[in-house]
C-alpha atoms as a PDB file:
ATOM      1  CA  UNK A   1       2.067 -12.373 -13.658  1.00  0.00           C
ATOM      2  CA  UNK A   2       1.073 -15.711 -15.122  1.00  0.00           C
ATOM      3  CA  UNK A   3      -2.262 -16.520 -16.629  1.00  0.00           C
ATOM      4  CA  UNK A   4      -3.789 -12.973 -15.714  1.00  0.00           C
ATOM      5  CA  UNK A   5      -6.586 -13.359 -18.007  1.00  0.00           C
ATOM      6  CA  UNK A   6      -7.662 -16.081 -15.792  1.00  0.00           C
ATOM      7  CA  UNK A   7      -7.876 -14.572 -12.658  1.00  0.00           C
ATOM      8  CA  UNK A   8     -11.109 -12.616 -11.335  1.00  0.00           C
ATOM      9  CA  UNK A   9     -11.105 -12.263  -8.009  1.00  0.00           C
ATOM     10  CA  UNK A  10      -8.998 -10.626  -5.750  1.00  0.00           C
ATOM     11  CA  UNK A  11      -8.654 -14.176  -3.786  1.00  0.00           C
ATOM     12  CA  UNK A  12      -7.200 -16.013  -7.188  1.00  0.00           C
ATOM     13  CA  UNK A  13      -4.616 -12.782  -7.701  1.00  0.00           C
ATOM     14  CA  UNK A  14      -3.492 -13.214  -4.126  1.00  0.00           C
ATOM     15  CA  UNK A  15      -3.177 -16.949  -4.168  1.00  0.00           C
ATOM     16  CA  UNK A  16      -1.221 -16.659  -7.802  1.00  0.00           C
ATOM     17  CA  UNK A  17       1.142 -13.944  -6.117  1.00  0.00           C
ATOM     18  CA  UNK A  18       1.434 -15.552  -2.735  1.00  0.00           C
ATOM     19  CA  UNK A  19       0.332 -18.667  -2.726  1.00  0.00           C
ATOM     20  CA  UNK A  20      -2.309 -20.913  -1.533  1.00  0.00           C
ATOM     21  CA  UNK A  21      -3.472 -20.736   2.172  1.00  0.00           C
ATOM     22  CA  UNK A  22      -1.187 -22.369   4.561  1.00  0.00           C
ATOM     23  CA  UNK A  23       1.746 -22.212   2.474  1.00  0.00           C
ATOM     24  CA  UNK A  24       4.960 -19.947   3.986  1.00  0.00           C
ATOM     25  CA  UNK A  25       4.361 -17.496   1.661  1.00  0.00           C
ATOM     26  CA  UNK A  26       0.894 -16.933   2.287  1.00  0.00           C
ATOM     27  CA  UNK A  27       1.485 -16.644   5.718  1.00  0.00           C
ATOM     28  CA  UNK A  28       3.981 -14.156   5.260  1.00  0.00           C
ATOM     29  CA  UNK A  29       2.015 -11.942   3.327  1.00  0.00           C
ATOM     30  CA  UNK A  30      -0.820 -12.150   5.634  1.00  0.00           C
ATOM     31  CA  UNK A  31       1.157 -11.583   8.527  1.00  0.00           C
ATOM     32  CA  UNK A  32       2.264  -8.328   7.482  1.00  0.00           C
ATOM     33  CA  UNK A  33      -1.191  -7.365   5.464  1.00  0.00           C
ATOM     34  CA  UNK A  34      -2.880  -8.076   9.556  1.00  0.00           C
ATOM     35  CA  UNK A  35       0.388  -5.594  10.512  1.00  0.00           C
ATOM     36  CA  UNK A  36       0.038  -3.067   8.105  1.00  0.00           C
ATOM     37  CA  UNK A  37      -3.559  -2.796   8.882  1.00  0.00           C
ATOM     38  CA  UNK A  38      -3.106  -2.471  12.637  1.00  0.00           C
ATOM     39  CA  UNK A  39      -0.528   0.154  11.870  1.00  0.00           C
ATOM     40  CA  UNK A  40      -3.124   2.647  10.125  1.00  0.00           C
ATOM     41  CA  UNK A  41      -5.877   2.261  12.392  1.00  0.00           C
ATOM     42  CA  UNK A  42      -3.372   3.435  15.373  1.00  0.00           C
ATOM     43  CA  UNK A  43      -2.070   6.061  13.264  1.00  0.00           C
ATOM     44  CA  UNK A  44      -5.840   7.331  12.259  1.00  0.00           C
ATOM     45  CA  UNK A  45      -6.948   6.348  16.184  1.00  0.00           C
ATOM     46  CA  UNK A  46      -4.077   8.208  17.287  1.00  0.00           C
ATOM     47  CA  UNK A  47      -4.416  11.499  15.327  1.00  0.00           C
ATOM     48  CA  UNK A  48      -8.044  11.439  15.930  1.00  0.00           C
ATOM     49  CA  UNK A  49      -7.643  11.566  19.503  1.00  0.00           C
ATOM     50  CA  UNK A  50      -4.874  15.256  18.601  1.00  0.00           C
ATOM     51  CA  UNK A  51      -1.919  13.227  20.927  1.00  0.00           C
ATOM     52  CA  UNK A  52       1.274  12.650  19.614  1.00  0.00           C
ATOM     53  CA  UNK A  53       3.144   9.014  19.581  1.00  0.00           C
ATOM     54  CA  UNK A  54       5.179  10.610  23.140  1.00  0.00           C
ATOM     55  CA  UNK A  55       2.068  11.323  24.626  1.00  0.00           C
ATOM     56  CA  UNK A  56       0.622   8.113  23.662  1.00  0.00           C
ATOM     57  CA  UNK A  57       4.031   5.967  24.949  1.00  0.00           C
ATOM     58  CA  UNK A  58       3.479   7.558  28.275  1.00  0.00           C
ATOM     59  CA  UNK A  59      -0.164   6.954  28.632  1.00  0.00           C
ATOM     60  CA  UNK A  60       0.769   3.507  28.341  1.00  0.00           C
ATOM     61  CA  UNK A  61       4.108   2.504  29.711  1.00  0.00           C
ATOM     62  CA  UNK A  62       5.809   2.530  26.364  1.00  0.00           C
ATOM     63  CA  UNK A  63       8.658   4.441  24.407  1.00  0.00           C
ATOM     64  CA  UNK A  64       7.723   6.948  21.547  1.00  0.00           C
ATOM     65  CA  UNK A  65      10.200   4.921  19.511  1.00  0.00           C
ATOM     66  CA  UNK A  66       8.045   1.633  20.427  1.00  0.00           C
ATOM     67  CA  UNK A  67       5.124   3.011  18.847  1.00  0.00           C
ATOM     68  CA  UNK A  68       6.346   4.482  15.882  1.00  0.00           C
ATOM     69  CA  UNK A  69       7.617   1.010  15.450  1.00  0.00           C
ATOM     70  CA  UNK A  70       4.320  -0.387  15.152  1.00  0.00           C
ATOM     71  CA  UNK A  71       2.937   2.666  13.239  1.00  0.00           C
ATOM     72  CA  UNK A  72       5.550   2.056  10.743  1.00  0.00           C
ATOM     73  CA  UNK A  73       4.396  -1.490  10.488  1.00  0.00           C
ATOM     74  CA  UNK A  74       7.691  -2.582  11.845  1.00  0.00           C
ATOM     75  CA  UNK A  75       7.059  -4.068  15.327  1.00  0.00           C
ATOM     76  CA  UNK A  76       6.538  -6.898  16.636  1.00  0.00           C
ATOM     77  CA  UNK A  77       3.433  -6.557  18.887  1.00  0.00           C
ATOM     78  CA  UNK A  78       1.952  -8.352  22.292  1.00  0.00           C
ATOM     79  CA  UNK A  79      -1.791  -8.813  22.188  1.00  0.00           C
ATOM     80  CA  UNK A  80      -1.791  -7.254  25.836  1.00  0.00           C
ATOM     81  CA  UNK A  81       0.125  -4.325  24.387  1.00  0.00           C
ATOM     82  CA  UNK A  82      -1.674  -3.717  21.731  1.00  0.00           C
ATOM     83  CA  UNK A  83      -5.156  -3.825  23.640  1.00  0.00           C
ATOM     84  CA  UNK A  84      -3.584  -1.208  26.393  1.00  0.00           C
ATOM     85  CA  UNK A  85      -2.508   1.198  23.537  1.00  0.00           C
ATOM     86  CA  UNK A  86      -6.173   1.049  22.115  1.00  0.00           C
ATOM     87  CA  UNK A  87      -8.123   1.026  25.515  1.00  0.00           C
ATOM     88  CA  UNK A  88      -6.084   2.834  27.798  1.00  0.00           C
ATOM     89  CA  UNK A  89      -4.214   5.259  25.420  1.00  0.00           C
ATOM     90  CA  UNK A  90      -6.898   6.005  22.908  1.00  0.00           C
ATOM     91  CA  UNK A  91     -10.145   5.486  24.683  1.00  0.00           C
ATOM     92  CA  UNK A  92     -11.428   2.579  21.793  1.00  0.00           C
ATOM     93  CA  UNK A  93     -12.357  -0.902  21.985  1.00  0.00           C
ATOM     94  CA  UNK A  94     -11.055  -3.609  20.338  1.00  0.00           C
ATOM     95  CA  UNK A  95     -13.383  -6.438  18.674  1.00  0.00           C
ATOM     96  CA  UNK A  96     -11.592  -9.650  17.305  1.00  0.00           C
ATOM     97  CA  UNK A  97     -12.982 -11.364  14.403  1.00  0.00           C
ATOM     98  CA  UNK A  98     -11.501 -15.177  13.384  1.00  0.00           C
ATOM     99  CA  UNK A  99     -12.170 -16.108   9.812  1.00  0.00           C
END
């Protein structure tokens, strides 16, 4: 990492090791920061609720395979999709922020 003693923020480390906002890079890594996220909070929402990714696909009109996709932070998901898994599979709400 170059210049480290100059950074001291978390923003400045991310924009030395990424890039600056807007760039492909950045995007990249934000893109799959926003996935990774969404992956635990299913995996947590999921386990909370004591049902299993089957039981959760079926709820919902999905495979098991489907969402162990996105659990593993390795699918690519619909808004829709991702609102029916939370609402109608898991009983939560889902709140959008935009930064």
């Amino acid at each position: 990492m170059k210049d480290s003693k100059k950074i001291t923020t978390f923003d400045q480390l991310i924009e030395v090791e990424h890039g600056k906002i807007g760039s492909e890079s950045r995007n990249m890594y934000e893109e799959k920061s926003q996935m990774f996220i969404i992956s635990e909070m299913l995996k947590e929402a999921r386990k909370e609720a004591k049902i299993t990714q089957e039981e959760l696909a079926e709820k919902t009109g999905t495979k098991k395979s489907y969402i162990s996709r996105i659990e593993n932070g390795r699918g690519n998901i619909q808004l829709s999709t991702l609102i029916r898994i939370f609402e109608i599979g898991l009983n939560k709400r889902i709140g959008f922020t935009f930064l």
